[in-house]
Protein backbone atom coordinates (compact mmCIF):
# COMPACT_ATOMS: atom_id res chain seq x y z
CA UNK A 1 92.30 -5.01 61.41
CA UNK A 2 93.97 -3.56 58.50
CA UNK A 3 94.85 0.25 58.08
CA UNK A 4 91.98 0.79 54.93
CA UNK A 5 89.57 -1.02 56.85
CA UNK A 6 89.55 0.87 60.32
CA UNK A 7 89.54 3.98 57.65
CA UNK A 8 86.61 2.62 56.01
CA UNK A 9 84.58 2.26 59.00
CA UNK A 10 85.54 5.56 60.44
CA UNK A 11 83.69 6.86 56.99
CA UNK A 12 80.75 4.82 57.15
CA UNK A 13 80.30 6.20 60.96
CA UNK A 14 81.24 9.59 59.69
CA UNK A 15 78.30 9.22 56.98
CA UNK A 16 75.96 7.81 59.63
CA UNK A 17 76.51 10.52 61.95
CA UNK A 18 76.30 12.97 59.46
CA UNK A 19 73.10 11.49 58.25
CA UNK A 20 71.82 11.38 61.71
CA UNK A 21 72.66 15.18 61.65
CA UNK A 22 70.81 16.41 58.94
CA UNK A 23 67.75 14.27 59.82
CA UNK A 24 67.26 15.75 63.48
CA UNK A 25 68.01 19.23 61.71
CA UNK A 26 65.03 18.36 59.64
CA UNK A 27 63.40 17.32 62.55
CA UNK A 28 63.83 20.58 63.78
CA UNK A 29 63.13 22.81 60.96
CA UNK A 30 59.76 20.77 60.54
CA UNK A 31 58.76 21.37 64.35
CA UNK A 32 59.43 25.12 64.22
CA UNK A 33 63.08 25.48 64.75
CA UNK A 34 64.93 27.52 62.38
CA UNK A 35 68.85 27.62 62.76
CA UNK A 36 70.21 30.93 60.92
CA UNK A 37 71.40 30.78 57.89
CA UNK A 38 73.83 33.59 57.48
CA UNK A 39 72.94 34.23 53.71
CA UNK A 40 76.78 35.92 52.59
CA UNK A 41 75.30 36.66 49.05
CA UNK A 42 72.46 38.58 50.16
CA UNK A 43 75.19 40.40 52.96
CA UNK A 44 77.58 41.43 49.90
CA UNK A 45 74.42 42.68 47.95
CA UNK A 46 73.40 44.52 51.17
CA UNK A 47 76.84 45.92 51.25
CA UNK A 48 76.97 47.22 48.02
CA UNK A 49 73.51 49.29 47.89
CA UNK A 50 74.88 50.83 51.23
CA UNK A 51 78.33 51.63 49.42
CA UNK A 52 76.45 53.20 46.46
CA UNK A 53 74.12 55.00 48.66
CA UNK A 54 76.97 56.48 50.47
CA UNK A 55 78.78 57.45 47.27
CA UNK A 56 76.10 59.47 46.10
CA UNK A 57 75.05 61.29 49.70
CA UNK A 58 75.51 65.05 49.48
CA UNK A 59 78.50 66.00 51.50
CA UNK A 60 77.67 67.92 55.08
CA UNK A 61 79.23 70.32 56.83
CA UNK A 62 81.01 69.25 60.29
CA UNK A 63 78.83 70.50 63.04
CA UNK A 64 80.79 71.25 65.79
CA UNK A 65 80.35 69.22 69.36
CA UNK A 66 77.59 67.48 68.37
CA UNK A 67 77.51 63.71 69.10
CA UNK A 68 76.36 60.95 66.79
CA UNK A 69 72.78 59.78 66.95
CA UNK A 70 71.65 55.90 66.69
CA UNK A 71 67.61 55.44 66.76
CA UNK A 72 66.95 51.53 66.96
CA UNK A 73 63.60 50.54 66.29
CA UNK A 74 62.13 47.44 67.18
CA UNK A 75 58.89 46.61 64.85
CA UNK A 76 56.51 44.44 67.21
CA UNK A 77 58.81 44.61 70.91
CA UNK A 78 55.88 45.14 73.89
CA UNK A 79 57.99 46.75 77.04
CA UNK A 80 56.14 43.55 79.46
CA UNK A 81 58.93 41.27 77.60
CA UNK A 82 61.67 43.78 76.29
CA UNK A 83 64.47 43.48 77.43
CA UNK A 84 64.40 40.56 79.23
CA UNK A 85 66.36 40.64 82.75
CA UNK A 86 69.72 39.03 82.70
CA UNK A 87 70.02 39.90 78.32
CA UNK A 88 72.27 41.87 76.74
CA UNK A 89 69.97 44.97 76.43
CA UNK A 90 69.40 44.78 79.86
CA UNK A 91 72.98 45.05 81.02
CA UNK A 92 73.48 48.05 78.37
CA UNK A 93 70.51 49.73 79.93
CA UNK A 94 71.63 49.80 83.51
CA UNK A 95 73.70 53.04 82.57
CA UNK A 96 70.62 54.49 80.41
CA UNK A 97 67.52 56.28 80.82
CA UNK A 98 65.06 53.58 81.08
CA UNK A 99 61.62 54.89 80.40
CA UNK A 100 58.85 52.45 82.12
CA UNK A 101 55.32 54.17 80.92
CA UNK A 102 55.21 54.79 77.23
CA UNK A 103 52.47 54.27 74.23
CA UNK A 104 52.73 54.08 71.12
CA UNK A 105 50.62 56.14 69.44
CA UNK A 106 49.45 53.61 66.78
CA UNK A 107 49.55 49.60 66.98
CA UNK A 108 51.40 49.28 63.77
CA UNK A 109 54.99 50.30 62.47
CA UNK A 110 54.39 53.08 59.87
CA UNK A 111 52.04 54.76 61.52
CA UNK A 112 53.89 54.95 64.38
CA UNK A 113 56.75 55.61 63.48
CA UNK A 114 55.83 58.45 61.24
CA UNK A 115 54.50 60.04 64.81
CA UNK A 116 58.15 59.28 66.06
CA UNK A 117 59.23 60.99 62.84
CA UNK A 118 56.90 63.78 63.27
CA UNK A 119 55.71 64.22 66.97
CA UNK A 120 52.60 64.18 65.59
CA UNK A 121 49.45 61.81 65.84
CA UNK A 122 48.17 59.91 63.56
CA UNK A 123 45.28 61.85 62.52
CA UNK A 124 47.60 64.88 62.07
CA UNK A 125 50.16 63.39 59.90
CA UNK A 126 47.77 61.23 58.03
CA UNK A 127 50.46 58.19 57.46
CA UNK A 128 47.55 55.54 58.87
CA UNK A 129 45.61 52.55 57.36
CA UNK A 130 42.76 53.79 55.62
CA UNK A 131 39.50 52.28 56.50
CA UNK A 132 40.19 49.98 53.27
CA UNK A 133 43.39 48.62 54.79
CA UNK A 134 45.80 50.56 52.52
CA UNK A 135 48.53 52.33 53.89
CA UNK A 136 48.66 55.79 53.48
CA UNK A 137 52.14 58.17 52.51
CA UNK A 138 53.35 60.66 54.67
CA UNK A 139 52.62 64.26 53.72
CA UNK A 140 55.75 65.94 52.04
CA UNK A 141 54.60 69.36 53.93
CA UNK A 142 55.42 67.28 57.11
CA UNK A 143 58.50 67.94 58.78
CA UNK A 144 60.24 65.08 60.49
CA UNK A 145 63.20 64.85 62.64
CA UNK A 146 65.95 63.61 59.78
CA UNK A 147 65.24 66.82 58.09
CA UNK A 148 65.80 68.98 61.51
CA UNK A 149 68.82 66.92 62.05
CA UNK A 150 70.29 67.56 58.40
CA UNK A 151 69.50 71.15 58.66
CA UNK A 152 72.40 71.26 61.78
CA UNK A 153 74.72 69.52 59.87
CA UNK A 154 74.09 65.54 60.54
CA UNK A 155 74.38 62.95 57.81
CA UNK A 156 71.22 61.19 57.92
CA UNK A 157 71.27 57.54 57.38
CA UNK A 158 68.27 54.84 57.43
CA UNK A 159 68.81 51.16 57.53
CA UNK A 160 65.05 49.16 57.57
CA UNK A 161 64.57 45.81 57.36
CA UNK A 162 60.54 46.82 56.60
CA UNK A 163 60.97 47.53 52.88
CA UNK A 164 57.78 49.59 52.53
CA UNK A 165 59.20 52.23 54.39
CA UNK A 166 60.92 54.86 51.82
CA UNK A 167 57.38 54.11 49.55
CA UNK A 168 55.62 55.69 52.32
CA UNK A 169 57.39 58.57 52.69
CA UNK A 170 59.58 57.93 55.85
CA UNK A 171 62.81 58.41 54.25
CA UNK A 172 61.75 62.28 54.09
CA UNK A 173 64.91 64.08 55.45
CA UNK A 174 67.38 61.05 55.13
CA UNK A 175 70.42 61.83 52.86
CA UNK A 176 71.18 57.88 52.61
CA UNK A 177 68.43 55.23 52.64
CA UNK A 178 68.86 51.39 52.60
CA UNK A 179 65.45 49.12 52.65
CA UNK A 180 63.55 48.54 49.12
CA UNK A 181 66.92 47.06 48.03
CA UNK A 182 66.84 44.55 50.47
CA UNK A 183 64.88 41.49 49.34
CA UNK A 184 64.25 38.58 51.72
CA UNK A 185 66.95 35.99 51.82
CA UNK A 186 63.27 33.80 53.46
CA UNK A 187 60.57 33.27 51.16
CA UNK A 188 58.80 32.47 54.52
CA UNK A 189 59.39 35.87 55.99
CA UNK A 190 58.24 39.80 54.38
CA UNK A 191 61.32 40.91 55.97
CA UNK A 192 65.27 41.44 55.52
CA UNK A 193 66.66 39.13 59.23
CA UNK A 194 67.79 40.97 62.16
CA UNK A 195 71.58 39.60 61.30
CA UNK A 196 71.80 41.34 57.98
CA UNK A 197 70.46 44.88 59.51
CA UNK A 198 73.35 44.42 61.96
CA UNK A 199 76.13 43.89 59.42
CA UNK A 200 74.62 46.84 57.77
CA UNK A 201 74.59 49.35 60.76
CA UNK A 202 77.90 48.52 61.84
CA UNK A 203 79.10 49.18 58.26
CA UNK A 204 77.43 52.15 58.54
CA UNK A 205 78.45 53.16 61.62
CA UNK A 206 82.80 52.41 60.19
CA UNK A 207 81.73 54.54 57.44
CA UNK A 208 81.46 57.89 59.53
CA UNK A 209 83.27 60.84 58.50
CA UNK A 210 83.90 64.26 60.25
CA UNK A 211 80.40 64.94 60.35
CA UNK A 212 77.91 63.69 63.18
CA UNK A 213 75.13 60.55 61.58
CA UNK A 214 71.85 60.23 62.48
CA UNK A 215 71.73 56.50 62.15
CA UNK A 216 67.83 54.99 62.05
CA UNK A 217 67.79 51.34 62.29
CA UNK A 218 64.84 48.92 61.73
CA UNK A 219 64.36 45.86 62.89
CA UNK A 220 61.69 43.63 62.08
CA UNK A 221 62.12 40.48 63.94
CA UNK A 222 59.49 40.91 66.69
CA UNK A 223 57.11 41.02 64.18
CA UNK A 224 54.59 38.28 63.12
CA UNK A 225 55.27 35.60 61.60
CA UNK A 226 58.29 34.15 64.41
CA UNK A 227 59.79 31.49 64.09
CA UNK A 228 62.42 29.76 66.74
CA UNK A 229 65.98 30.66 66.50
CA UNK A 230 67.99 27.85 67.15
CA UNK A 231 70.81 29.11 70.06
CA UNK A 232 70.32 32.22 70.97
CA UNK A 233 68.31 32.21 74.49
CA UNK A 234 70.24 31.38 77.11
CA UNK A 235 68.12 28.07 77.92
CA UNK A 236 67.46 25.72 74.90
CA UNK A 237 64.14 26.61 73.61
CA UNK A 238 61.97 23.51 72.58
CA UNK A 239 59.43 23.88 69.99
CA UNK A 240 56.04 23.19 71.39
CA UNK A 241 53.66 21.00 70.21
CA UNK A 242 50.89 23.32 69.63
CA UNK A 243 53.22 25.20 67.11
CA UNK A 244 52.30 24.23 63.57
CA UNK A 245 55.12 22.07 61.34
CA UNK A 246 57.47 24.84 60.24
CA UNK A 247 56.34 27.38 62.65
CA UNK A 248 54.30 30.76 62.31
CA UNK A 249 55.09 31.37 59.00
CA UNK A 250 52.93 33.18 56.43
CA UNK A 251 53.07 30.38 54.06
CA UNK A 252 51.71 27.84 55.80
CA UNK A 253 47.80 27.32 55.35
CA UNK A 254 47.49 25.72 58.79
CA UNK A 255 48.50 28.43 60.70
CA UNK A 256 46.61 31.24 58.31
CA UNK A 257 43.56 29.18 59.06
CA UNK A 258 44.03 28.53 62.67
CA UNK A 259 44.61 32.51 62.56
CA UNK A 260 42.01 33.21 60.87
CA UNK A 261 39.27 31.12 63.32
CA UNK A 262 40.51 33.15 65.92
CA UNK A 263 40.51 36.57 64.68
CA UNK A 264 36.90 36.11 63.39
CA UNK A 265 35.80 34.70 67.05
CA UNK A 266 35.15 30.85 65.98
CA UNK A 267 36.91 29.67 68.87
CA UNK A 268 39.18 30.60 71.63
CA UNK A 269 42.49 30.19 71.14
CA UNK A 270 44.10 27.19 73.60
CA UNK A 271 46.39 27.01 76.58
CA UNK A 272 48.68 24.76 74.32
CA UNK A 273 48.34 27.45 71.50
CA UNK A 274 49.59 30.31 73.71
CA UNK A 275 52.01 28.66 75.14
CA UNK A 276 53.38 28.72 71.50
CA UNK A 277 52.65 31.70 70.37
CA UNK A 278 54.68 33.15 73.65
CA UNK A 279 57.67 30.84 73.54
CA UNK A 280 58.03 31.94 69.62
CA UNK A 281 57.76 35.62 70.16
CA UNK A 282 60.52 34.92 73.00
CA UNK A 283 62.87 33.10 70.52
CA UNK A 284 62.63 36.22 68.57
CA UNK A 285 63.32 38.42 71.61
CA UNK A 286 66.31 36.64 71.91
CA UNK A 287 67.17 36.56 68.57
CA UNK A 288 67.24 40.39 68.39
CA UNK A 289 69.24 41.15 72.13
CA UNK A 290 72.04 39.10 70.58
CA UNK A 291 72.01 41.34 67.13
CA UNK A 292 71.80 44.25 69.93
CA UNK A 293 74.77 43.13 71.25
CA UNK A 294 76.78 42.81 68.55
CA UNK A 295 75.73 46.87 67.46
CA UNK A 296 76.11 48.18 70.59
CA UNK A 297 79.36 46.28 72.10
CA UNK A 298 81.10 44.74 69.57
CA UNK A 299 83.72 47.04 67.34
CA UNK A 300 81.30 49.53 66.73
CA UNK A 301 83.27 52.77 67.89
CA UNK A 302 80.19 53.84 69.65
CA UNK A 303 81.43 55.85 73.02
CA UNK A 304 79.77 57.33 76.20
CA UNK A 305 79.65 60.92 74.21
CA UNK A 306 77.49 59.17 71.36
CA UNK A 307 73.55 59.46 72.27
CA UNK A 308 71.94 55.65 71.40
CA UNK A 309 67.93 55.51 71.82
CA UNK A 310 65.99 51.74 71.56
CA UNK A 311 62.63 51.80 70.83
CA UNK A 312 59.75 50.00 70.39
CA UNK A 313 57.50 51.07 67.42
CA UNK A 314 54.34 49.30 68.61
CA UNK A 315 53.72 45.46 70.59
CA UNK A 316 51.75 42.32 69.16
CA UNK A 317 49.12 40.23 70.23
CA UNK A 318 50.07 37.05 71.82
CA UNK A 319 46.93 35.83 72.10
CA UNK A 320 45.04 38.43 74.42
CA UNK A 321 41.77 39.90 73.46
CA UNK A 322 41.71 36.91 70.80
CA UNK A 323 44.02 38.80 68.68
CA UNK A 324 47.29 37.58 67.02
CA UNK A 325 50.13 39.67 65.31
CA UNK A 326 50.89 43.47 64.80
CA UNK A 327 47.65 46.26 64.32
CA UNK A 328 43.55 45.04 65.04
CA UNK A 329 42.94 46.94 67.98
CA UNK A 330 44.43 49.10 70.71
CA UNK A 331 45.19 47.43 73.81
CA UNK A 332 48.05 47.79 75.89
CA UNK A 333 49.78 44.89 74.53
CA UNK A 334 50.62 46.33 70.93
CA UNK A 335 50.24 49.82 72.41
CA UNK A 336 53.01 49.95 75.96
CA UNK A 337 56.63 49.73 74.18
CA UNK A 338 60.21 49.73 75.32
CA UNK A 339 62.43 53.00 75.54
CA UNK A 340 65.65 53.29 76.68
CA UNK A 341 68.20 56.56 76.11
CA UNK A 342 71.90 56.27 76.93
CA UNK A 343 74.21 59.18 75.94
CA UNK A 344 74.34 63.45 76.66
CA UNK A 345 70.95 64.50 77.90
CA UNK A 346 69.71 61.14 79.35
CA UNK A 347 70.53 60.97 82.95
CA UNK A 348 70.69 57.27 83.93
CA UNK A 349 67.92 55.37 85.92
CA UNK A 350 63.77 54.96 85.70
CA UNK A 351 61.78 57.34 83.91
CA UNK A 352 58.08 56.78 85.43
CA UNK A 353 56.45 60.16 83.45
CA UNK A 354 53.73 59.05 81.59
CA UNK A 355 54.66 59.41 77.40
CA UNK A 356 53.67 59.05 74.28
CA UNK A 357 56.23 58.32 71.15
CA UNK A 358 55.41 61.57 70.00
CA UNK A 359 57.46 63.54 72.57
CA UNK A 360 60.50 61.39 71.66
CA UNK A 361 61.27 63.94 69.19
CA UNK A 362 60.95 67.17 71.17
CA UNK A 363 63.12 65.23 73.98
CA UNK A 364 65.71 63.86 71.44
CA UNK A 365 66.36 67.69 69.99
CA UNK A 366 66.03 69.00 73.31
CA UNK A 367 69.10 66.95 74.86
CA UNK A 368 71.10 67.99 71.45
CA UNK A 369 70.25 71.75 71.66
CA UNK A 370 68.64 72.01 68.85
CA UNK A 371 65.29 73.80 67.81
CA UNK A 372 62.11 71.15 67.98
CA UNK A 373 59.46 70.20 65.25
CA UNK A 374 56.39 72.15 64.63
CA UNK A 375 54.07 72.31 67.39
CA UNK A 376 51.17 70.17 66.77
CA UNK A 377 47.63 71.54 65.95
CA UNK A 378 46.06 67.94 67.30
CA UNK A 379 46.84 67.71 71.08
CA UNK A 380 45.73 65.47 72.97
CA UNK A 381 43.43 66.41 75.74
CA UNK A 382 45.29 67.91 78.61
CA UNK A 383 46.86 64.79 81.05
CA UNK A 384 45.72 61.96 78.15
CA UNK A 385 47.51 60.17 75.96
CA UNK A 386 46.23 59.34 72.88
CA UNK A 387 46.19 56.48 70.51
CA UNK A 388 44.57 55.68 66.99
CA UNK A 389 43.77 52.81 64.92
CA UNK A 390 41.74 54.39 61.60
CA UNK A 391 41.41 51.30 59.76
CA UNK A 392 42.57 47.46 60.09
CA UNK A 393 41.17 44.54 57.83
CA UNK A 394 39.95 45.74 54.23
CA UNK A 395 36.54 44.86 53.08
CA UNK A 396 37.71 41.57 50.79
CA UNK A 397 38.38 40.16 54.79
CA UNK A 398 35.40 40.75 56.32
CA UNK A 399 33.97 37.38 54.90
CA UNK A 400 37.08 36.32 57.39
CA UNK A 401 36.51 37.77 60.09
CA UNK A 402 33.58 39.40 60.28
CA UNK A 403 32.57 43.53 60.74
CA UNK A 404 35.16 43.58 64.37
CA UNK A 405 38.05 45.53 62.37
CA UNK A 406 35.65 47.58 60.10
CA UNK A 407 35.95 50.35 62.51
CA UNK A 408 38.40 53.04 63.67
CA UNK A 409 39.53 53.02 67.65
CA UNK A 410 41.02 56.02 69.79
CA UNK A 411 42.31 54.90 72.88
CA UNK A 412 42.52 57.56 75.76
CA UNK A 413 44.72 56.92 78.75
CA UNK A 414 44.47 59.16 81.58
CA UNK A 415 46.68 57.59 84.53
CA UNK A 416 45.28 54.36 85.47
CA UNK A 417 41.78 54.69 83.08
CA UNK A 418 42.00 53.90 79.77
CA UNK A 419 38.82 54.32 77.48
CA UNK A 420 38.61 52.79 73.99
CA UNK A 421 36.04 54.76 71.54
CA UNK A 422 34.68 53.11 68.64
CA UNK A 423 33.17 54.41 65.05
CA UNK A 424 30.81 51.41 65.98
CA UNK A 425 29.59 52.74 69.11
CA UNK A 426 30.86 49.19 71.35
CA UNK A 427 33.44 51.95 73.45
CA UNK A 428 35.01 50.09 76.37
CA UNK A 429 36.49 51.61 79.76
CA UNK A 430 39.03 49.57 81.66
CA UNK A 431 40.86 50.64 85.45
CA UNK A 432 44.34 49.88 84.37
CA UNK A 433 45.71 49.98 87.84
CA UNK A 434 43.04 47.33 89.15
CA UNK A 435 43.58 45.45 85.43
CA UNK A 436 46.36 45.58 83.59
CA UNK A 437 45.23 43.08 81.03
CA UNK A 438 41.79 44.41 80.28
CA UNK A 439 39.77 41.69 80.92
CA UNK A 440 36.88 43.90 83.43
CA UNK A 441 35.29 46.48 81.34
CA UNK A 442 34.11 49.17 83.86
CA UNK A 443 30.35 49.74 83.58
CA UNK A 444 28.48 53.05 85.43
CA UNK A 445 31.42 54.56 87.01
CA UNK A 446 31.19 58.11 87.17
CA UNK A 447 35.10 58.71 85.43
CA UNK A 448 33.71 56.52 82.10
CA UNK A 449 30.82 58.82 81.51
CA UNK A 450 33.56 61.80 82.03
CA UNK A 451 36.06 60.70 80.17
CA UNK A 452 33.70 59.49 77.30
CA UNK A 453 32.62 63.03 76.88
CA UNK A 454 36.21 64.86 76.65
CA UNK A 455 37.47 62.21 74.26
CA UNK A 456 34.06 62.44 72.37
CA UNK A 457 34.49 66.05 72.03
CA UNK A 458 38.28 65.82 71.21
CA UNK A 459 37.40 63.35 68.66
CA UNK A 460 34.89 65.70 66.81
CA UNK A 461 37.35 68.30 67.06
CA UNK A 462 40.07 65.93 65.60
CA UNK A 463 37.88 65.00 62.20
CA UNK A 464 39.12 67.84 60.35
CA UNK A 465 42.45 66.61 60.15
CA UNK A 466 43.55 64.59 57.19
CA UNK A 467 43.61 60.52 58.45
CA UNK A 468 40.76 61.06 60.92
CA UNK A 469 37.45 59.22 60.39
């Protein structure tokens, strides 16, 4: 066989095999699994609002022996899945404070984390859905932890991949702020990819000068809609049938409908269908330990004397309670997140004190020796924690879904009974040590009627405060 010929086949297999490539790739992509695309455009544009961000940052003072602060926030991580045993998170948290009973005080990111700003509840700081469905701003009177943290000399930095953030006043007290600019590089997905918030932090983090950062980071990965990530569990994921072509993505009417049957109680969702949902949510999981990783081993001078806090804002429905997604309702799936604290002040090990996300704040300033927040004038009632849902669907989805998320919620949990109070009067009371899941509402035990009545009367006490319904 002649030299041009053995070429010329070696190009036509080339061609086939790359052919063969890009049509399982398609494959893929059309069954739900999404290989990154690191977007290096939308990274130098990223990089540049940072820079300019930083230029313009008032100067501050070098405070003397304190260490830098790095708050990671994961939108939509429930503490039954994060982080997984055998990740990367995991083996970081073995020398951390690993906290194993804490709510979020809201089932949706800006509400909650205005209360992790804050310490306060929702109904105090009035940053909540409204019973419309429109997000409301935080208060400028309200003083959050980025402004305690500037007053002793911190640079204040936040880096969200939820660009709604700064509109609703949770950039209040942050010197340098890095989220509206940050358009989706997805059409598919409302947010800015776990990979990009990475690149950004660790910029962030080589941009430190004399004095100590307070460096908020927001991820938004665990959030609906997920998709598969291609490579990043440690067992190839497959995508299952039961996931719609091209995944869970907002854009796709099959899903939206499928959604929106089982949100509205038309059907139950099926076996095949969770199965999905789960193994989706997981890819994400994954997908977000590895960008861990890379901020918290890889090159980014954090040390032993730096104080690094992960936490979950609020979970998501996998299914459960026929709900699906962030917000709806509060059960313990979008209500029991993740914390973990490694650094000065966090003794390593389990934490198994009941919390709430609003003592993070008082703890945080507590292990830095600085003064705390404002003391609350809504406190929950004594050995309860407290959560609150004041509005979910507007009225143009009721059609949808019907009148089940025209109503505000207050969940109480007082050790292993939880009681759910409704505007609508259908209040629920579950033994959380007999079932974890809420699937047994308790009926005519002597505790419901008791605890009914304290959070009844805490509730009409609560109304006064701006938020509460």
């Amino acid at each position: 066989m002649r030299l041009h010929d053995l070429l010329f086949g070696l190009a036509c297999l080339a061609a086939v095999a790359h052919v063969g490539w890009l049509l399982n790739a398609h494959l893929r992509a059309q069954a739900g699994i999404q290989p990154l695309v690191v977007d290096e455009l939308a990274r130098a544009d990223d990089r540049l609002s940072l820079d300019e961000a930083l230029r313009v940052a008032p100067a501050r003072d070098a405070a003397a022996d304190l260490p830098d602060v790095v708050l990671i926030v994961l939108g939509g991580a429930r503490a039954d899945r994060f982080p997984a045993p055998g990740s990367a998170t995991a083996a970081w948290a073995e020398d951390a404070a690993v906290f194993t009973d804490v709510l979020a005080p809201a089932p949706y990111l800006h509400a909650s984390l205005a209360s992790l700003a804050t310490g306060l509840l929702p109904g105090e700081h009035g940053a909540i859905l409204s019973p419309l469905g429109v997000m409301r701003t935080l208060p400028e009177e309200r003083t959050t932890l980025a402004e305690r943290l500037q007053e002793a000399g911190y640079r204040t930095v936040m880096l969200s991949a939820a660009r709604s953030l700064a509109g609703l006043g949770l950039d209040q007290g942050f010197d340098v702020v890095v989220d509206s600019q940050l358009a989706p590089a997805d059409e598919n997905l409302p947010y800015a990819q776990g990979d990009r918030i990475t690149a950004l932090a660790l910029a962030a983090l080589e941009a430190r000068g004399d004095a100590p950062v307070f460096l908020q980071v927001v991820y938004a990965d665990a959030e609906l809609p997920w998709v598969i990530r291609d490579g990043y569990c440690e067992a190839p994921v497959e995508a299952p049938e039961a996931l719609p072509p091209g995944g869970m993505l907002r854009t796709r009417r099959d899903f939206r409908q499928t959604r929106a049957r089982i949100l509205g109680r038309h059907r139950m969702p099926t076996p095949a269908e969770l199965d999905a949902w789960s193994t989706a949510y997981g890819s994400e999981l994954c997908f977000l330990d590895a960008q861990l990783a890379q901020l918290l081993t890889e090159g980014a001078g954090l040390d032993d004397g730096d104080l690094v806090l992960i936490v979950g804002s609020h979970g998501q429905y996998l299914g459960e309670h026929q709900l699906l997604g962030w917000g709806l309702d509060v059960y313990q799936e979008a209500l029991a997140v993740p914390v973990l604290a490694r650094g000065p002040g966090f003794a390593p090990g389990q934490v198994d004190t009941p919390l709430s996300l609003i003592d993070l704040p008082g703890l945080l300033l507590d292990a830095l020796g600085l003064p705390g927040l404002p003391a609350p004038r809504l406190t929950p009632p004594p050995g309860t924690r407290v959560a609150e849902l004041h509005g979910a669907l507007g009225p143009d989805r009721q059609p949808i879904y019907g009148r089940r998320f025209a109503r505000s919620r207050r969940a109480f949990v007082n050790g292993g009974r939880k009681l759910l109070l409704s505007s609508d009067q259908r209040h629920e009371a579950y033994d959380l040590t007999r079932d974890p899941h809420e699937q047994d509402p308790v009926r005519g035990a002597d505790w419901v009627d008791g605890l009914r009545d304290e959070a009844a009367a805490w509730a009409q006490t609560a109304s006064g405060f701006q938020g509460a319904r």
